[in-house]
Protein backbone atom coordinates (compact mmCIF):
# COMPACT_ATOMS: atom_id res chain seq x y z
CA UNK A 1 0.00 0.00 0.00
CA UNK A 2 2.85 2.49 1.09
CA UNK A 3 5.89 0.94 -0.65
CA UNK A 4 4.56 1.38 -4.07
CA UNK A 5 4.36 5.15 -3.77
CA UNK A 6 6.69 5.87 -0.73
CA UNK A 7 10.41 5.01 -0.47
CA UNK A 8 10.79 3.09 2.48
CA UNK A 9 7.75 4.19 3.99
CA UNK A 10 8.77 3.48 7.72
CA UNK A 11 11.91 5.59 7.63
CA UNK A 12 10.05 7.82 4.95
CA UNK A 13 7.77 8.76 7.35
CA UNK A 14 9.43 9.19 10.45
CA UNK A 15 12.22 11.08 8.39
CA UNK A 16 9.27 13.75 7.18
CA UNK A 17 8.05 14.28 11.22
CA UNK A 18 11.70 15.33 12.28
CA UNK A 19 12.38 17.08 9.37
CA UNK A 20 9.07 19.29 10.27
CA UNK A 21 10.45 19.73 13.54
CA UNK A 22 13.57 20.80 12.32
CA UNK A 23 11.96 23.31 10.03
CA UNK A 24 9.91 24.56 12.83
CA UNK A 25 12.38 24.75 14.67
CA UNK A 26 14.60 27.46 12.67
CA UNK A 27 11.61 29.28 11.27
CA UNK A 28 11.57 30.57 15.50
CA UNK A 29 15.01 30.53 15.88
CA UNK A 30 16.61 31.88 12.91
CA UNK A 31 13.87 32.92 11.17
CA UNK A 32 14.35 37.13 11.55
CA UNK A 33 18.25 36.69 10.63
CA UNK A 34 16.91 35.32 7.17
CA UNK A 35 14.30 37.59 6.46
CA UNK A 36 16.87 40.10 7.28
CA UNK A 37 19.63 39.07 4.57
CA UNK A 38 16.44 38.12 2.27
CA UNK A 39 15.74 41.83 2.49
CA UNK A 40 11.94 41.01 3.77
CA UNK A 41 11.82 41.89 7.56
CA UNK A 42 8.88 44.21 8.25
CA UNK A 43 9.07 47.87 9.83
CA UNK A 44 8.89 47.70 13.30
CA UNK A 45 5.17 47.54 14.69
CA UNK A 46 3.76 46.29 11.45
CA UNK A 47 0.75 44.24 11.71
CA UNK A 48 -0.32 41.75 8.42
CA UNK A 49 -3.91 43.20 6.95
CA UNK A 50 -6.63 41.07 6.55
CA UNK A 51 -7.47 42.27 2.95
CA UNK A 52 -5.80 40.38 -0.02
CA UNK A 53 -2.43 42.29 0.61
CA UNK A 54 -1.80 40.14 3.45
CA UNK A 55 -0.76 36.82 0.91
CA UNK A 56 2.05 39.16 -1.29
CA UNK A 57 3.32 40.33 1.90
CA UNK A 58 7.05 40.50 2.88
CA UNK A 59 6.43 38.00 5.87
CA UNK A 60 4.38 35.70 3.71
CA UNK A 61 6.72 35.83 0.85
CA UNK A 62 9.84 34.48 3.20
CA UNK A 63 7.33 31.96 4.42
CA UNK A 64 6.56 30.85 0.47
CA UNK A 65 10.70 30.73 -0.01
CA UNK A 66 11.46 29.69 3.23
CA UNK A 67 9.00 26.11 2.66
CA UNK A 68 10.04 25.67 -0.93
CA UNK A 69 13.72 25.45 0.00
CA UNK A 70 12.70 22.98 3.02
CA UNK A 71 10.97 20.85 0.95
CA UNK A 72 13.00 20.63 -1.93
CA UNK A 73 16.14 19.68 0.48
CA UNK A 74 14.09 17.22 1.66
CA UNK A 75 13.38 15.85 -1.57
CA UNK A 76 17.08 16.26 -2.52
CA UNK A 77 17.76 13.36 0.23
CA UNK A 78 15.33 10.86 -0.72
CA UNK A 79 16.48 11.43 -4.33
CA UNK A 80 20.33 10.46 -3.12
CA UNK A 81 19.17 7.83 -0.19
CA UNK A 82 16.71 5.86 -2.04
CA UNK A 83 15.57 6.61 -5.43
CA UNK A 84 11.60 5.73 -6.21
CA UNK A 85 9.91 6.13 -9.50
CA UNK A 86 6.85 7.55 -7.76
CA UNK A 87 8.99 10.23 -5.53
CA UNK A 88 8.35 13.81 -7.54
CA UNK A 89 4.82 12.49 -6.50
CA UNK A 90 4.90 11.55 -3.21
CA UNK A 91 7.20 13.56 -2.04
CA UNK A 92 6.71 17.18 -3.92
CA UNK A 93 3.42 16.50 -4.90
CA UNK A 94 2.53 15.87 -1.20
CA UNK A 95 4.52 19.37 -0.23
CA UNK A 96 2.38 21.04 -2.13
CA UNK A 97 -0.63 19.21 -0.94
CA UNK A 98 0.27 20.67 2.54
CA UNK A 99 1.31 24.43 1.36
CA UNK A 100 -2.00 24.85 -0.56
CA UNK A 101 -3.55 23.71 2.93
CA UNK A 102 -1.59 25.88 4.86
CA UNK A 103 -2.91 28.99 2.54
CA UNK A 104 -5.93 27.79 3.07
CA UNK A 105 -5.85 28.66 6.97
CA UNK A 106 -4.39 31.74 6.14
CA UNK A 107 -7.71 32.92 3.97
CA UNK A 108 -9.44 31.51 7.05
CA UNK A 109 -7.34 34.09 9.72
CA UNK A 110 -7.83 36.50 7.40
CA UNK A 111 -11.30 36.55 6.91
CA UNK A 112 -12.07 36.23 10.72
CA UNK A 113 -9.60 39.32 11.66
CA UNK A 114 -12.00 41.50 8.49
CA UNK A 115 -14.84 40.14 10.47
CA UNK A 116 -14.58 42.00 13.78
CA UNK A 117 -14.62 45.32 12.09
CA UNK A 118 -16.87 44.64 9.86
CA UNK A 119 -19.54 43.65 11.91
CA UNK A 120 -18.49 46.40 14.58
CA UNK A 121 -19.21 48.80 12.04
CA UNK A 122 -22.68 47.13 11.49
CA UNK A 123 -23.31 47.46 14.93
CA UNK A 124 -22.73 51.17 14.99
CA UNK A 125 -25.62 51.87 12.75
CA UNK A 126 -28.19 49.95 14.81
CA UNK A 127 -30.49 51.80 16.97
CA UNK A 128 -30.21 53.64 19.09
CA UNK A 129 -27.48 55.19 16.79
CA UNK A 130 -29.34 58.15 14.43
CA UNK A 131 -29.41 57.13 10.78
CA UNK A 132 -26.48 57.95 8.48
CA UNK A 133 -23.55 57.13 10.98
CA UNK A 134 -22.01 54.59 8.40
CA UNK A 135 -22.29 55.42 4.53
CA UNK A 136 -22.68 53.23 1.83
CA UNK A 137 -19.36 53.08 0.76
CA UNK A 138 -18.14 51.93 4.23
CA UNK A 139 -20.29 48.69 3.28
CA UNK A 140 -18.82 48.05 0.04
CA UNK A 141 -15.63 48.73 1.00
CA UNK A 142 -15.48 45.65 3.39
CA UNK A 143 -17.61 43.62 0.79
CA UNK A 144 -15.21 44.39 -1.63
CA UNK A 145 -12.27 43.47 0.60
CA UNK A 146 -14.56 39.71 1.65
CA UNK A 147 -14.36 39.35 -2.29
CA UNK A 148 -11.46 39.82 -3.44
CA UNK A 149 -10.11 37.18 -0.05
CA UNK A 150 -12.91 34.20 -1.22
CA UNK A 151 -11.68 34.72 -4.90
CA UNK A 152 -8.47 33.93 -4.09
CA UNK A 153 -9.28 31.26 -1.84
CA UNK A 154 -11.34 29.79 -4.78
CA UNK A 155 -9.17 29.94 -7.41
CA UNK A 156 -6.64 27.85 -5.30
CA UNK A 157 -9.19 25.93 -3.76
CA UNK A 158 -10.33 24.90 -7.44
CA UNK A 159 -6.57 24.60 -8.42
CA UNK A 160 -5.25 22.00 -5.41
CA UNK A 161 -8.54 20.00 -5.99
CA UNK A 162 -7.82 19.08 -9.61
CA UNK A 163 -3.69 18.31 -8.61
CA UNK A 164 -4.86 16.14 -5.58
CA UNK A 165 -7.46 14.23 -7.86
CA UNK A 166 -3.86 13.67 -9.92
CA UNK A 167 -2.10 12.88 -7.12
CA UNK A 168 -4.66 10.30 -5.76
CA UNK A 169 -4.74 8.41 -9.46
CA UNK A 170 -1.15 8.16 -9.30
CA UNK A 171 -0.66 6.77 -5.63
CA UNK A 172 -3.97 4.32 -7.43
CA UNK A 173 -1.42 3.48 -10.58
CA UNK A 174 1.75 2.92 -8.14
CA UNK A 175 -0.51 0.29 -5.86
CA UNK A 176 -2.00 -0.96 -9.23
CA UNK A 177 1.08 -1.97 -10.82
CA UNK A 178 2.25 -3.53 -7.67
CA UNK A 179 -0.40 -6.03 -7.16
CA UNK A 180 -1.28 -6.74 -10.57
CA UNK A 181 2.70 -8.05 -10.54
CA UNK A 182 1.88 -10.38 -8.13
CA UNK A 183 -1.29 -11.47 -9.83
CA UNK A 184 -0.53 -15.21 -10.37
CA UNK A 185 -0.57 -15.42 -6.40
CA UNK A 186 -3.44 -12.95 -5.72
CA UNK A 187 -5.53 -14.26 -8.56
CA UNK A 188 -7.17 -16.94 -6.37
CA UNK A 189 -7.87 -15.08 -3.45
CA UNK A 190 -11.46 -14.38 -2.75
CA UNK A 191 -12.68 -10.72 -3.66
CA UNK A 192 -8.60 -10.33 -5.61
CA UNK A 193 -10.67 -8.54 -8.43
CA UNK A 194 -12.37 -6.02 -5.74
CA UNK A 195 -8.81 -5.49 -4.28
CA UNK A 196 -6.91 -4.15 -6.95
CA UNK A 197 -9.50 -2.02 -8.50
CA UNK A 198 -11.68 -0.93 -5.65
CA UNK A 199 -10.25 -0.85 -2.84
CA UNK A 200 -6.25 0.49 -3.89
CA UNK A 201 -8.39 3.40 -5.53
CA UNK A 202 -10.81 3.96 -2.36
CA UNK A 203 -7.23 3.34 0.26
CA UNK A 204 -5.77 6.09 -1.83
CA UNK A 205 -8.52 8.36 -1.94
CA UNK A 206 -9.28 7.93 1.76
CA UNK A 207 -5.73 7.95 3.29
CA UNK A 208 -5.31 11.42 1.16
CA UNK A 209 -8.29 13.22 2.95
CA UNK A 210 -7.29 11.78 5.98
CA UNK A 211 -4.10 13.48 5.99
CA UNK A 212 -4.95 16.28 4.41
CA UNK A 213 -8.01 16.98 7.22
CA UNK A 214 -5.44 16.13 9.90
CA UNK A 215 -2.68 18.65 8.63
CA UNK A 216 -5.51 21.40 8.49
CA UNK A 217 -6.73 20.48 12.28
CA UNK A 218 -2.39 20.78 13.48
CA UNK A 219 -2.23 23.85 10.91
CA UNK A 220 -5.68 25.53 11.91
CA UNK A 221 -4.92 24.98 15.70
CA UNK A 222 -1.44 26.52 15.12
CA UNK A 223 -2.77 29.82 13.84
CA UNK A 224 -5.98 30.11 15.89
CA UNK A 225 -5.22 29.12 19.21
CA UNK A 226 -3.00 32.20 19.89
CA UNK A 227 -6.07 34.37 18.79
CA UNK A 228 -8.50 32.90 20.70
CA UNK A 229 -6.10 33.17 23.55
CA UNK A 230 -6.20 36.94 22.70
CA UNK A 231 -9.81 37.72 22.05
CA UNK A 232 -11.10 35.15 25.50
CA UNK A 233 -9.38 38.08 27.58
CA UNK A 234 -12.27 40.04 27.16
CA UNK A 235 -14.21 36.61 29.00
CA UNK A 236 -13.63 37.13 32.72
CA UNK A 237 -15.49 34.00 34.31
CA UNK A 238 -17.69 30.79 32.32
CA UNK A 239 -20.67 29.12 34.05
CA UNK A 240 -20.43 26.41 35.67
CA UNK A 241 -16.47 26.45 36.41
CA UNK A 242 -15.88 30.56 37.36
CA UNK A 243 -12.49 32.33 36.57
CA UNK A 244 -10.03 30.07 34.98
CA UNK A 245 -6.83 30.38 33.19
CA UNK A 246 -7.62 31.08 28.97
CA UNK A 247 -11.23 30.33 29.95
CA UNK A 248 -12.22 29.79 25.96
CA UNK A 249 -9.68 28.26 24.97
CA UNK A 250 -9.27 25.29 27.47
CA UNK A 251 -12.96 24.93 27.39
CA UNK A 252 -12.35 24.27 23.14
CA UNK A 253 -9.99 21.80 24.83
CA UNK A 254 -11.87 20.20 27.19
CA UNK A 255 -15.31 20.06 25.12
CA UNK A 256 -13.52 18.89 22.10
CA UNK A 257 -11.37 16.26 24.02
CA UNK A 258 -14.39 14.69 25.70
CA UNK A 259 -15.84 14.67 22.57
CA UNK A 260 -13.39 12.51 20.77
CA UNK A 261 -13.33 10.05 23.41
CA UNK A 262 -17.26 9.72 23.35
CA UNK A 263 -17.58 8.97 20.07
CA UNK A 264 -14.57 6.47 20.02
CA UNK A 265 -15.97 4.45 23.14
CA UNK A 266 -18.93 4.01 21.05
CA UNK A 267 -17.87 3.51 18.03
CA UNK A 268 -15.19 0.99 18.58
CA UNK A 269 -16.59 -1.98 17.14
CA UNK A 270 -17.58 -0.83 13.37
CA UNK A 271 -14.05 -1.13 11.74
CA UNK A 272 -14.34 -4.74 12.08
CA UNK A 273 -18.02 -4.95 11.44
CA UNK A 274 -17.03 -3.02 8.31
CA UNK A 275 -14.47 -5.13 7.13
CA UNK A 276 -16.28 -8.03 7.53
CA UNK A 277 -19.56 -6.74 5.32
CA UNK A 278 -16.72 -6.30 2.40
CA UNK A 279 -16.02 -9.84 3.08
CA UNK A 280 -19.62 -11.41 3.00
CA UNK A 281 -20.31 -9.32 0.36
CA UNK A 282 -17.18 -9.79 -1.85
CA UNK A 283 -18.19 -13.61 -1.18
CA UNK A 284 -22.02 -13.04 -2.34
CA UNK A 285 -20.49 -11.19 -5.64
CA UNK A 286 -17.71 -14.02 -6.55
CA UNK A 287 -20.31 -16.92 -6.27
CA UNK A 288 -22.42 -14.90 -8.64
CA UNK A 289 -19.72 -13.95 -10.98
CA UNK A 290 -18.34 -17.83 -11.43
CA UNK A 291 -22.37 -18.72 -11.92
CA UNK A 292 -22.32 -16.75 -14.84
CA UNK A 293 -19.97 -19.03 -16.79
CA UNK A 294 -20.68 -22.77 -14.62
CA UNK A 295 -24.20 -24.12 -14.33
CA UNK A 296 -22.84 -25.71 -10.95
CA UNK A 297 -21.97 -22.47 -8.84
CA UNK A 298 -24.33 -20.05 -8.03
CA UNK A 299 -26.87 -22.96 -6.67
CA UNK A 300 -30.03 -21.38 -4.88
CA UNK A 301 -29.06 -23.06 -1.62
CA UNK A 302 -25.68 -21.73 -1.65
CA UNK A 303 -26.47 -17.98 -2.66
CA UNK A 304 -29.10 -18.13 0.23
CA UNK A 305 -27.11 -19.08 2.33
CA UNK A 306 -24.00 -16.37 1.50
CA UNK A 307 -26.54 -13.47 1.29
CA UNK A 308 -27.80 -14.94 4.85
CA UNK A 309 -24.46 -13.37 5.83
CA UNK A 310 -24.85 -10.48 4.35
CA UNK A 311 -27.90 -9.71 5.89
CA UNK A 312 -26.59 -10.93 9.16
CA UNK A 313 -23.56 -8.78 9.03
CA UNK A 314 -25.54 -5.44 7.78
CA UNK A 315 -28.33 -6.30 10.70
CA UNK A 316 -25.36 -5.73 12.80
CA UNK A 317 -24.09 -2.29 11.31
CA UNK A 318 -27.71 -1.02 11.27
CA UNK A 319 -27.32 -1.84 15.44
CA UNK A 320 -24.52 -0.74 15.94
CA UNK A 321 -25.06 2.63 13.85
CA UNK A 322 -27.82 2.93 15.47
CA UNK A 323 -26.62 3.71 18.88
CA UNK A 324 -23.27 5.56 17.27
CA UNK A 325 -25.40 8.48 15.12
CA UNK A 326 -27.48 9.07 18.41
CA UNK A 327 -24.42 9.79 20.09
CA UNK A 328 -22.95 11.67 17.74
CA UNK A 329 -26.04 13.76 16.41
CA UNK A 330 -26.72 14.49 20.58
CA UNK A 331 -22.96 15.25 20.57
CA UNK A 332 -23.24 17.62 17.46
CA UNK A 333 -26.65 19.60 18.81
CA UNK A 334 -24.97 20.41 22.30
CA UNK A 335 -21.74 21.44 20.06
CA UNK A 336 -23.89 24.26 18.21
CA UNK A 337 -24.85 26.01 21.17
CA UNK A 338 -22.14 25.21 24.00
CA UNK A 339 -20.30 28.42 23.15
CA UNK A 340 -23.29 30.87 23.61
CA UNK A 341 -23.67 29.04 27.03
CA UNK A 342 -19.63 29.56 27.96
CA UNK A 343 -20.29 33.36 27.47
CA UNK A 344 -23.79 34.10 29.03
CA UNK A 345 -21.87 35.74 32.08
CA UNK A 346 -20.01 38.36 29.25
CA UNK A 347 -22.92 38.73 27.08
CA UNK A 348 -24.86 40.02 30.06
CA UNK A 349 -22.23 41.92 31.45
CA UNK A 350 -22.37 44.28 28.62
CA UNK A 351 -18.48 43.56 27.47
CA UNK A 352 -19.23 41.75 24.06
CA UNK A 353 -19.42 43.82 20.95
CA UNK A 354 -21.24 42.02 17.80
CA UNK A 355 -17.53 42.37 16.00
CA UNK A 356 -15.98 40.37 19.24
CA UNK A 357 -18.59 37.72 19.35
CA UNK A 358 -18.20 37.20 15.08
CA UNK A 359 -14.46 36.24 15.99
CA UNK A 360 -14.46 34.14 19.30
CA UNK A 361 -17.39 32.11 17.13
CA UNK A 362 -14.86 31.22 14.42
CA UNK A 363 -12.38 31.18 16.20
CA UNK A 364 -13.87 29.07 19.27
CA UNK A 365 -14.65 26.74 16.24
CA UNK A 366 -12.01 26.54 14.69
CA UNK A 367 -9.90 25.56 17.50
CA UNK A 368 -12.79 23.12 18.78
CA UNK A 369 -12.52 21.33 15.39
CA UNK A 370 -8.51 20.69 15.38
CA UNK A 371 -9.30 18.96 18.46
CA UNK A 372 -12.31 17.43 17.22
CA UNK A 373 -10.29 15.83 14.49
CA UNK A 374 -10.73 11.85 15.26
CA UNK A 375 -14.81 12.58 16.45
CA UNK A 376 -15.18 14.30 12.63
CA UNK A 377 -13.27 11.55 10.50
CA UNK A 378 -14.16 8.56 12.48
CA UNK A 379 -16.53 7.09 9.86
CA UNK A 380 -13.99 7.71 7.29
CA UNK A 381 -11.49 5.99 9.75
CA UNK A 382 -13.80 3.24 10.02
CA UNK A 383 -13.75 2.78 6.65
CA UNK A 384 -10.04 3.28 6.08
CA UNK A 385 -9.30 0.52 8.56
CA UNK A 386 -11.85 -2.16 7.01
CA UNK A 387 -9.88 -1.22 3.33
CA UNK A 388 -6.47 -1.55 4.87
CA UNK A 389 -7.28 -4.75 6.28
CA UNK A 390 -8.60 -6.69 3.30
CA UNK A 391 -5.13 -4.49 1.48
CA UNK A 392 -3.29 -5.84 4.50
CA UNK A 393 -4.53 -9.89 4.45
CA UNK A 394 -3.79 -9.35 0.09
CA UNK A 395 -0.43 -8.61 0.80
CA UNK A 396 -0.02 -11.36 3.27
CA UNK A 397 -0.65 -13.96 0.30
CA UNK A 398 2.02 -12.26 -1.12
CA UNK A 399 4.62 -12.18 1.08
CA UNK A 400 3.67 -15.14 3.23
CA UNK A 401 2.70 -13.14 6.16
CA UNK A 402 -0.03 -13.93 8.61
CA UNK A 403 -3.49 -13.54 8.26
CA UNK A 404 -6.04 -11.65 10.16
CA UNK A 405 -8.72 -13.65 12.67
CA UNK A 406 -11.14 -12.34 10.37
CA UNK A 407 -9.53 -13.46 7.40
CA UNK A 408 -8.86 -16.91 8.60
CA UNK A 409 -12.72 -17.15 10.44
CA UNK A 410 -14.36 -16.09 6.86
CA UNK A 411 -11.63 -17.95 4.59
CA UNK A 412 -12.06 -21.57 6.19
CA UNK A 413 -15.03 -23.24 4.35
CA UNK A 414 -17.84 -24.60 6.43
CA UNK A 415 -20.21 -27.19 5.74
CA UNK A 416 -20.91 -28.61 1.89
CA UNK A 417 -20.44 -24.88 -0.05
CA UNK A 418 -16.93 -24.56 -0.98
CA UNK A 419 -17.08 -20.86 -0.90
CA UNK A 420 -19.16 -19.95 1.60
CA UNK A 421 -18.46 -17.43 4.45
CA UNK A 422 -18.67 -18.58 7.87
CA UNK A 423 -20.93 -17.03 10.38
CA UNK A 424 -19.19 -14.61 12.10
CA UNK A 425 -19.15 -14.85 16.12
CA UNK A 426 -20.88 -11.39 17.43
């Protein structure tokens, strides 16, 4: 799954964590004395605007050089180390996955620091103010400025959606070619068809929006827990729990944290249930298939009793589904509202302007949702983890490895049907 498009994905991987770190590291470091000999460092007190100068400013033009020479060094290595025909791929391609991400964020500060005086400007010309204390032109001004901010965030929105589709059909083509060289071992397993073109294209496609959502939740809570940090001074106290230290943003922590662990608690059991519906049904769909072309598969008896499986195994999911999406809905309903209740002390103090409140939302969000990451993806981790274990068990017939209990349960016949699945145990 990894080898095909990764050089040694292990080491790869680990390699691309440190090297992070390390970049991280002299971006707070060292990262004046090279804007300085770049001839970029700001005048002193100079704040980034929130208008569409801020992305063609000095500080985020080092930032644009400043990645670009990490990540080419970093390809450099690889290039020497361990040569892999799928590299500019998965190794540039990926960096610029995860710049076009980090833009995004940027669009998203951005637009949250226009929002405060925007919408303390609207509040100026509510009653009781007389009419006429904002013109026209103060309105379009900030429209204009919104616009010109979500057209750039389009246009490379639109862009880094048609080079990931790329990227995805190429990590596809690398697993592709690697199983279909094995195919006079894999040809015989059960569902071998189903591996190689389903599920490499739906691992791919999965595993990239994984990452991708979980570099925007470490990039997001990056840039927008320091400015919730800034705008909760104005809360003083929070029901419930009184004065604490960073009152908004340790109750993102804590409501996003209990959160997660909720909706893993009950939702532990559906990887496997997953993977085990691909199995029954992959077993359904082969006996069907080989009926087409021999008069003695695809006997009544034996499809009733391989879709009895089926409908066993999806009884199961509809359970256990059940009880997960009532958790998570309740979870999600409380969610909408929990930050209104955190500042009912400030709203009725009188110490929240409509400009104020616009920015702790997103940003109370925003932070909230970087935490939040596992309780958003888990369905798509539940499905991840049922592909990667059918990939897994097709790569142990390759390599002689050892199956899973699932595998082995389903794969050993039972009873007079060659190819039927065996009841799993609940």
């Amino acid at each position: 799954m990894f080898t095909s498009f990764f050089p040694k994905p292990g080491l790869f991987f680990l390699s691309a964590a440190l090297w992070a770190v390390v970049a991280m590291a002299v971006w707070y470091t060292l990262g004046d004395e090279f804007r300085n000999l770049l001839g970029l460092a700001d005048p002193e007190g100079y704040v980034l605007p929130y208008t569409v100068d801020r992305f063609v400013s000095r500080e985020m033009l080092f930032f644009y050089i400043f990645y670009a020479i990490f990540a080419v060094a970093f390809y450099a290595f690889w290039k020497f180390y361990s040569p892999h025909p799928w590299m500019e791929w998965s190794i540039l391609g990926s960096a610029l996955i995860i710049f076009n991400v980090y833009f995004g964020v940027q669009v998203s500060v951005a637009l949250n620091e226009w929002r405060g005086p925007f919408f303390n400007m609207l509040q100026s010309a509510f009653e009781p103010a007389p009419p006429g204390t904002i013109t026209e032109e103060q309105i379009w001004v900030f429209i204009w400025q919104f616009l010109q901010i979500a057209f750039v965030s389009i246009t490379i929105g639109v862009l880094n959606l048609f080079f990931v589709s790329h990227w995805i059909f190429r990590w596809r083509t690398a697993m592709n070619n690697y199983f279909t060289s094995y195919w006079p071992k894999l040809r015989k397993v059960e569902g071998a068809s189903q591996r190689v073109q389903e599920d490499a294209m739906r691992f791919a496609s999965v595993m990239e929006g994984l990452g991708i959502s979980m570099v925007n939740a470490v990039m997001t809570l990056v840039a927008f827990a320091p400015i919730l940090i800034t705008l909760g001074e104005a809360v003083s106290v929070i029901p419930f729990f009184g004065a604490i230290p960073y009152p908004m943003f340790t109750a993102a922590v804590v409501w996003s944290v209990l959160g997660t662990i909720f909706v893993a608690l009950i939702g532990f059991r559906l990887p496997g249930l997953e993977f085990r519906n691909q199995r029954v049904e992959a077993a359904f769909r082969k006996e069907l298939v080989l009926g087409e072309d021999d008069a003695t598969r695809a006997e009544p008896i034996t499809l009733a009793e391989l879709f009895t499986n089926v409908r066993r195994n999806y009884f199961r999911l509809y359970f256990n589904y059940l009880y997960f999406n009532i958790g998570r809905i309740f979870y999600i309903q409380i969610d909408n509202v929990i930050l209104y209740i955190l500042l009912i002390p400030t709203i009725v103090a009188g110490r929240m302007t409509l400009g104020l409140l616009q920015q702790i939302t997103t940003a109370f969000g925003q932070v909230s949702n970087s935490f939040q990451y596992l309780f958003n993806v888990w369905p798509t981790i539940v499905e991840l983890i049922s592909i990667q274990k059918r990939l897994a068990a097709f790569e142990a017939h390759i390599h002689g490895g050892k199956l899973s209990d699932i595998e082995r349960e389903i794969d050993t016949p039972r009873g007079p049907v060659p190819d039927a699945t065996a009841t799993p145990t609940p």
